[in-house]
C-alpha atoms as a PDB file:
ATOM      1  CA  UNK A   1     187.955  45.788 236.980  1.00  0.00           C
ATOM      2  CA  UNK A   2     188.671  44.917 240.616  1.00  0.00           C
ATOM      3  CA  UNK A   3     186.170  46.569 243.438  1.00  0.00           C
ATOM      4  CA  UNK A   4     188.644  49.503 244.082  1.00  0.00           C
ATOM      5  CA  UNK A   5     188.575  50.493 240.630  1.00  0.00           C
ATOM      6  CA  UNK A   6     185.286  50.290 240.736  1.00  0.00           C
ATOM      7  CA  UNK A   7     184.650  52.494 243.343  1.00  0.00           C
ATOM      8  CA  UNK A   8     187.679  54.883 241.676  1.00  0.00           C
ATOM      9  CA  UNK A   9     185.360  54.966 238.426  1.00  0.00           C
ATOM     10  CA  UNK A  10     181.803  55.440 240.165  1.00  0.00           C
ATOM     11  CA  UNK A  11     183.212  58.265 242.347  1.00  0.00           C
ATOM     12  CA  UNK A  12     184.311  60.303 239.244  1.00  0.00           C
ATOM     13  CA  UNK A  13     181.112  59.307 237.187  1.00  0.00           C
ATOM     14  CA  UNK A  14     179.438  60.549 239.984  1.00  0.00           C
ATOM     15  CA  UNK A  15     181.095  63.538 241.241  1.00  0.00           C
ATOM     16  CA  UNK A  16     181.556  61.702 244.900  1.00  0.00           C
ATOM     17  CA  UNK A  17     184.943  61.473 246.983  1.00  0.00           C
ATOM     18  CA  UNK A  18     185.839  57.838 247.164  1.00  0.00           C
ATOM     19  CA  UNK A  19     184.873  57.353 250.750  1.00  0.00           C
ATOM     20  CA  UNK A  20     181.256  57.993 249.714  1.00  0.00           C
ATOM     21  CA  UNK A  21     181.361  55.821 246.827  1.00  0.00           C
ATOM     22  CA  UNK A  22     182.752  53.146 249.159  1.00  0.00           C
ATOM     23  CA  UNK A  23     179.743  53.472 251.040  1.00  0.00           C
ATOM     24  CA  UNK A  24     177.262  53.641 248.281  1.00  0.00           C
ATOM     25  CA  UNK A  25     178.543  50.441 246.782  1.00  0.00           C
ATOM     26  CA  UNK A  26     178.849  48.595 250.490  1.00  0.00           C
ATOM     27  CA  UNK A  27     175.354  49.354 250.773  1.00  0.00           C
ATOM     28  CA  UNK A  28     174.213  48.370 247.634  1.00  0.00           C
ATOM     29  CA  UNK A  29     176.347  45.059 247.697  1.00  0.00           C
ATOM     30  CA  UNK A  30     174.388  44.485 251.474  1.00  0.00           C
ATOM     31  CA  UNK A  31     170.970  44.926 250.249  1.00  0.00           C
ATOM     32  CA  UNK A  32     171.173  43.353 247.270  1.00  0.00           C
ATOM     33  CA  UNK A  33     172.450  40.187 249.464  1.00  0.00           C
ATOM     34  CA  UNK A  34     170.429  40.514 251.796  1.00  0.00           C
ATOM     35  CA  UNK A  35     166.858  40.621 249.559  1.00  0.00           C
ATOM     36  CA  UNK A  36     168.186  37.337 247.918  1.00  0.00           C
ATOM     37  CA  UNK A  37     169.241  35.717 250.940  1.00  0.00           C
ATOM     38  CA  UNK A  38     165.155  35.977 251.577  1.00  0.00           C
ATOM     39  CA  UNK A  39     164.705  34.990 248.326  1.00  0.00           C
ATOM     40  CA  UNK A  40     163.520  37.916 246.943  1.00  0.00           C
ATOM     41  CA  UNK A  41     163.841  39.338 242.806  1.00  0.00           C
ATOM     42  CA  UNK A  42     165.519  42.505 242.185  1.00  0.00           C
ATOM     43  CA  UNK A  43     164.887  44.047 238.963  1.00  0.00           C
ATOM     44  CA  UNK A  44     166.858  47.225 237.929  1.00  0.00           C
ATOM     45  CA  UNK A  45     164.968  48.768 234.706  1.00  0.00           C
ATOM     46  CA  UNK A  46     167.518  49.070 231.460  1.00  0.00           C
ATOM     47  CA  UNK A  47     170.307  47.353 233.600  1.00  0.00           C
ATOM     48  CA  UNK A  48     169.042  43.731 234.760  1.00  0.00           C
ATOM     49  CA  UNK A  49     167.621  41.720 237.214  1.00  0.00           C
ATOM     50  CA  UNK A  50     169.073  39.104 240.197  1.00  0.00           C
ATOM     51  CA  UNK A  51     167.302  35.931 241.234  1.00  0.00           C
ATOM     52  CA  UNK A  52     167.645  33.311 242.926  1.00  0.00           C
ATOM     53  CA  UNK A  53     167.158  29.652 241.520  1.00  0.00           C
ATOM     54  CA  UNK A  54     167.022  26.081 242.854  1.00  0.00           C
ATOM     55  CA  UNK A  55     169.061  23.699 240.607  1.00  0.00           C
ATOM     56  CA  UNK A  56     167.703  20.070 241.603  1.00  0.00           C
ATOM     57  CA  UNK A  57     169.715  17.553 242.873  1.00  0.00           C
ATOM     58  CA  UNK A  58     171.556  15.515 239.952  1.00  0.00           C
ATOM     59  CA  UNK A  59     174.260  12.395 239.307  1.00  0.00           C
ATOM     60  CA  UNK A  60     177.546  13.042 238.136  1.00  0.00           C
ATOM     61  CA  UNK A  61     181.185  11.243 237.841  1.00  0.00           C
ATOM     62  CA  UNK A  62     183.886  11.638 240.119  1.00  0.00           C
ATOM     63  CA  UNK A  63     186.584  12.117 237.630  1.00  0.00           C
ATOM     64  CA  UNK A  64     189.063  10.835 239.828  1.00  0.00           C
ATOM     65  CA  UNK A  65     187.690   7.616 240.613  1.00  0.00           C
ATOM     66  CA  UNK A  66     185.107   7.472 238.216  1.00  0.00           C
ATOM     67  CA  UNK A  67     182.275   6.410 240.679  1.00  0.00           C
ATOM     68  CA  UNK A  68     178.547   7.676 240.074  1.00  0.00           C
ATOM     69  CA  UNK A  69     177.833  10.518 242.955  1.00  0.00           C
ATOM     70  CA  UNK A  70     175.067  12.405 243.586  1.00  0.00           C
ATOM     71  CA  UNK A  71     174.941  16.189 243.436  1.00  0.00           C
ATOM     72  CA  UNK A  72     172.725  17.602 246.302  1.00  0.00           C
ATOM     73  CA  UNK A  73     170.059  20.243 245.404  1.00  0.00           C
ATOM     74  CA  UNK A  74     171.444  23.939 246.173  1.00  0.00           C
ATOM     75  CA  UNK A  75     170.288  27.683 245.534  1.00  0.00           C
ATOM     76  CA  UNK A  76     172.285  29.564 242.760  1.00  0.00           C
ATOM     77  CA  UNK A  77     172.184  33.551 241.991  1.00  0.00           C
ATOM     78  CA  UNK A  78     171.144  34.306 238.679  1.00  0.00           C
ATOM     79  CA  UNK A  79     171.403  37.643 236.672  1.00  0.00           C
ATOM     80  CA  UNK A  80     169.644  38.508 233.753  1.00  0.00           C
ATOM     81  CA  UNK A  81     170.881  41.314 231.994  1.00  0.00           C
ATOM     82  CA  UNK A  82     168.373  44.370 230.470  1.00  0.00           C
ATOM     83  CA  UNK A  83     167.984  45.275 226.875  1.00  0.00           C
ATOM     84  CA  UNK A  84     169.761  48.377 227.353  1.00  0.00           C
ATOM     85  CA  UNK A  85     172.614  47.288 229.116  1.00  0.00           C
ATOM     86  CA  UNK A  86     171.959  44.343 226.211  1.00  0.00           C
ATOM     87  CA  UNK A  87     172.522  46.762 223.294  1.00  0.00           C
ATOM     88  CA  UNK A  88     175.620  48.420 225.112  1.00  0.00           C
ATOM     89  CA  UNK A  89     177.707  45.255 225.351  1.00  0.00           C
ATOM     90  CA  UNK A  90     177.076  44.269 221.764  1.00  0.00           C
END
């Protein structure tokens, strides 16, 4: 499911025209960014919750030239998903 079907599928679940559902999931998509750009937790009850983590720096192998490089430290998004949302997927 691409973002336009998405917002095809959320405006009939919801009863919305497709404009509004645009703007619901915009907004959603922007806050959501935003509160983990600040490194903030958001935790949506029965569906899951997004993080941020810091994966330390590490050494790999260039596979090309098979030299020892080092990976530099970076943030990474995380999402743990509910037990409800859980149970529907299994």
């Amino acid at each position: 499911m691409n973002k336009s079907e998405l917002i095809a599928a959320m405006a009939a679940e919801a009863g919305l025209a497709k404009t509004d559902a645009k703007k619901a999931l915009d907004a959603f998509i922007a806050t959501v960014s935003a509160e983990l750009a600040k490194g903030e937790k958001i935790a949506l009850i029965g569906f899951g919750t997004f993080s941020v983590t810091e994966k330390g720096e590490r050494t790999g192998i260039n596979p090309a030239t098979k030299q020892t490089i080092t990976i530099p430290a970076k943030k990474v998004v995380k999402f743990k998903a509910g037990a409800e949302l859980a149970d529907k997927v299994k």
